[in-house]
Protein backbone atom coordinates (compact mmCIF):
# COMPACT_ATOMS: atom_id res chain seq x y z
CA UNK A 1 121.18 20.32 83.33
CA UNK A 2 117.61 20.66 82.01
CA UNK A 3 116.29 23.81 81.62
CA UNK A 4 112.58 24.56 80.91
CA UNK A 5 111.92 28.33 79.42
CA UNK A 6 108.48 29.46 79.85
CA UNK A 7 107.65 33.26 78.17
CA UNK A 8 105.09 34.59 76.24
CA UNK A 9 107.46 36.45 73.95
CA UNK A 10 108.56 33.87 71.21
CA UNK A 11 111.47 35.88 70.28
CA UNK A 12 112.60 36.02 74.30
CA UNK A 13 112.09 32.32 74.67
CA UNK A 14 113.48 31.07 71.28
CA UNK A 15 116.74 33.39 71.86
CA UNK A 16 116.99 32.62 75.20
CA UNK A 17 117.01 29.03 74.90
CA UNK A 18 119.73 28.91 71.37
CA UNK A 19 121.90 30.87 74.05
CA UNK A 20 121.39 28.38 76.76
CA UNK A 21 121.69 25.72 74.42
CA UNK A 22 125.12 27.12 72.86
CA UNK A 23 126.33 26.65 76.27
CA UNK A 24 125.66 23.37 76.71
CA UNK A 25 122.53 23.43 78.61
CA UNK A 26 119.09 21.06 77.49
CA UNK A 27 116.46 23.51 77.31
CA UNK A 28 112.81 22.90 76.56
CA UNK A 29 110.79 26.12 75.79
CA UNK A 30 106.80 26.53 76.63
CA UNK A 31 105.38 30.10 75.00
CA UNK A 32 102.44 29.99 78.09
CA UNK A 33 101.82 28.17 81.61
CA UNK A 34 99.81 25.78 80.43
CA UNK A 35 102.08 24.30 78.09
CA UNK A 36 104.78 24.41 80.93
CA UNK A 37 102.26 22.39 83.16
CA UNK A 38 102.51 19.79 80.28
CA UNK A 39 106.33 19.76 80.15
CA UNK A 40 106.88 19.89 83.89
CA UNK A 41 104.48 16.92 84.45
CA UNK A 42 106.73 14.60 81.53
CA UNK A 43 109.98 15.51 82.43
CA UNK A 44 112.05 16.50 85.90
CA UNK A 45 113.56 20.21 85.17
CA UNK A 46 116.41 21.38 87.35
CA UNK A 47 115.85 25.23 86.69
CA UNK A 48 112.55 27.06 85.74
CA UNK A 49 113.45 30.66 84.20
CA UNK A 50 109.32 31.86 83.91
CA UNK A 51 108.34 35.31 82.42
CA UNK A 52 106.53 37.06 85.57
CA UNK A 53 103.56 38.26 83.19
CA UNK A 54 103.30 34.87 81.00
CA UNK A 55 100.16 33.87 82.81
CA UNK A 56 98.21 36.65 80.46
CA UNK A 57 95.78 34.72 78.67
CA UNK A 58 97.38 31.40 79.39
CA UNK A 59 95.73 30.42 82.41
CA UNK A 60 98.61 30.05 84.42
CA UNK A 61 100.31 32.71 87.02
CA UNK A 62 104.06 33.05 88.11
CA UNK A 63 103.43 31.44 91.62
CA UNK A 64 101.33 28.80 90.29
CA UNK A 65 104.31 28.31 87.49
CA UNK A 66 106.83 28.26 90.80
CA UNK A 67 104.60 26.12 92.95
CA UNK A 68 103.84 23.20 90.28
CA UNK A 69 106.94 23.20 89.61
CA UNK A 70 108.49 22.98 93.29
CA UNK A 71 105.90 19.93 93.46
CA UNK A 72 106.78 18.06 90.67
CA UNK A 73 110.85 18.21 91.57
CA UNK A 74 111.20 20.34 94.75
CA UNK A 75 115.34 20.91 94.12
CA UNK A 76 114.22 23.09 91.01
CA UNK A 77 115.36 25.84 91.34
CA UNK A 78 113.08 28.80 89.93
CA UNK A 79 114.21 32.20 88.12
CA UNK A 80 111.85 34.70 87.91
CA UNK A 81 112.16 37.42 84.76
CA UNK A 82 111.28 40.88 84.19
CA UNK A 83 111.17 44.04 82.45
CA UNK A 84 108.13 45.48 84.56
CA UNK A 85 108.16 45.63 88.64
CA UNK A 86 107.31 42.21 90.52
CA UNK A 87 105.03 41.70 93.54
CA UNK A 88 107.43 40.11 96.28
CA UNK A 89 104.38 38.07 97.47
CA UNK A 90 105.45 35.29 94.60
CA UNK A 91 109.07 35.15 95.32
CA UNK A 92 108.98 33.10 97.62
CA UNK A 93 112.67 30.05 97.37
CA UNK A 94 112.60 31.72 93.44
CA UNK A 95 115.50 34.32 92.22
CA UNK A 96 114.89 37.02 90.30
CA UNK A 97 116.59 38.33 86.68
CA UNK A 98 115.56 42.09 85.40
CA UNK A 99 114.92 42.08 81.30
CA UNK A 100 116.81 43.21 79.10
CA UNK A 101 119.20 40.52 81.08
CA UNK A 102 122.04 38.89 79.48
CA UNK A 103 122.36 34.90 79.28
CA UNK A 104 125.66 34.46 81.21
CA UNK A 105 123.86 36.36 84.25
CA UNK A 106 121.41 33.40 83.97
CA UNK A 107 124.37 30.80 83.86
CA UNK A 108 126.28 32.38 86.44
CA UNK A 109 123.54 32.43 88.66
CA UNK A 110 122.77 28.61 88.43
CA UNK A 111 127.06 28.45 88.50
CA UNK A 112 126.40 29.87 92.00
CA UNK A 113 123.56 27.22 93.45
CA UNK A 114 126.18 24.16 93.74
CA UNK A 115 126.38 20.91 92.09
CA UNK A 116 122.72 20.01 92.94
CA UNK A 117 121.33 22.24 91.00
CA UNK A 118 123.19 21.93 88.11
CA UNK A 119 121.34 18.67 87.50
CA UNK A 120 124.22 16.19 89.42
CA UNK A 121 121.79 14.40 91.38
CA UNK A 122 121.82 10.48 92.25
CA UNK A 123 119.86 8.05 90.15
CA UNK A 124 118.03 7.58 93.56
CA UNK A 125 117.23 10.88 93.40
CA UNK A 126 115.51 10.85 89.63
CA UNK A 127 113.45 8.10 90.89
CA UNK A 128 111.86 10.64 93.48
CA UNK A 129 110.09 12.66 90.95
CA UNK A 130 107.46 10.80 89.79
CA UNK A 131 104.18 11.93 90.58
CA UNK A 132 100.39 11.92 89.52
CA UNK A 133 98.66 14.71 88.40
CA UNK A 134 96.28 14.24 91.09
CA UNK A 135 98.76 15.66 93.30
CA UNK A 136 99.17 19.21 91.79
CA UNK A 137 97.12 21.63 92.29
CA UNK A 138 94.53 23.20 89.82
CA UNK A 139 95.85 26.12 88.10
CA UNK A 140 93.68 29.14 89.02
C-alpha cells in the first residue's frame, strides 16, 4: 500500500511515517501541499493522511489536497488529521483522525476499507491513473 503523509509538523510527519513504515506500509512524506501536488502527480497513492491546517503558507488547502488527489487516483482514499476543530464543508468521501492519534487507529482504519484500498488493485487498474497536469485544477 502506498501511503503519502502530508503535515507541516516535521516531527508529526517523520514519526508518523517510521510508524507506518515499521508496519509494512510505503510511505512518502511532503512537509506542505505543494510538495504533495508534486508527489501525487509522479506516483498513484492509495491513502492520503493530510494535516487539516498544512495549507498555512504552502499554498495548498485540505480540500484542494483531497480533490487533487481524488483526480489523480479517485480509489484514494483520504484521512483527514487534527488537533484543532474541522469545517465539515471539506469532508466530503475523506475520514477523519483527531491528534494526538495513535498509528494503529490509522492502520485499522484503512484495515476497515477492504482489499481495494489497501493497494490490491489490477494491473488494469494502475494503468488508469495516468494523467496530465492539465487536468488538475489550480491550487487556490
Amino acid at each position: 500500500m502506498k501511503i503519502l503523509v502530508v503535515d507541516d509538523c516535521k516531527a508529526i510527519c517523520d514519526v508518523t511515517a517510521m510508524l507506518l513504515r515499521e508496519r509494512g506500509l510505503d510511505v512518502d512524506i511532503a512537509y506542505d501541499a505543494a510538495v504533495a501536488y508534486e508527489l501525487m502527480l509522479q506516483k498513484r497513492y492509495d491513502v492520503v493522511l493530510t494535516d487539516y491546517y498544512t495549507e498555512r503558507g504552502s499554498g495548498g488547502s485540505i480540500p484542494s489536497i483531497a480533490r487533487t488527489a481524488k483526480q489523480v487516483n479517485p480509489r484514494v482514499r483520504v484521512i483527514i488529521t487534527s488537533g484543532f476543530g474541522i469545517d465539515p464543508s471539506c469532508l466530503a468521501g475523506c475520514d477523519v483522525v483527531c491528534k494526538p492519534f495513535h498509528v494503529d487507529a490509522i492502520v485499522a482504519l484503512m484495515e476497515k476499507w477492504g482489499p481495494a484500498a489497501r493497494g490490491e488493485v489490477e494491473a488494469e487498474e494502475e494503468s488508469k491513473s495516468a494523467f496530465s497536469l492539465s487536468l488538475l485544477p489550480i491550487p487556490a
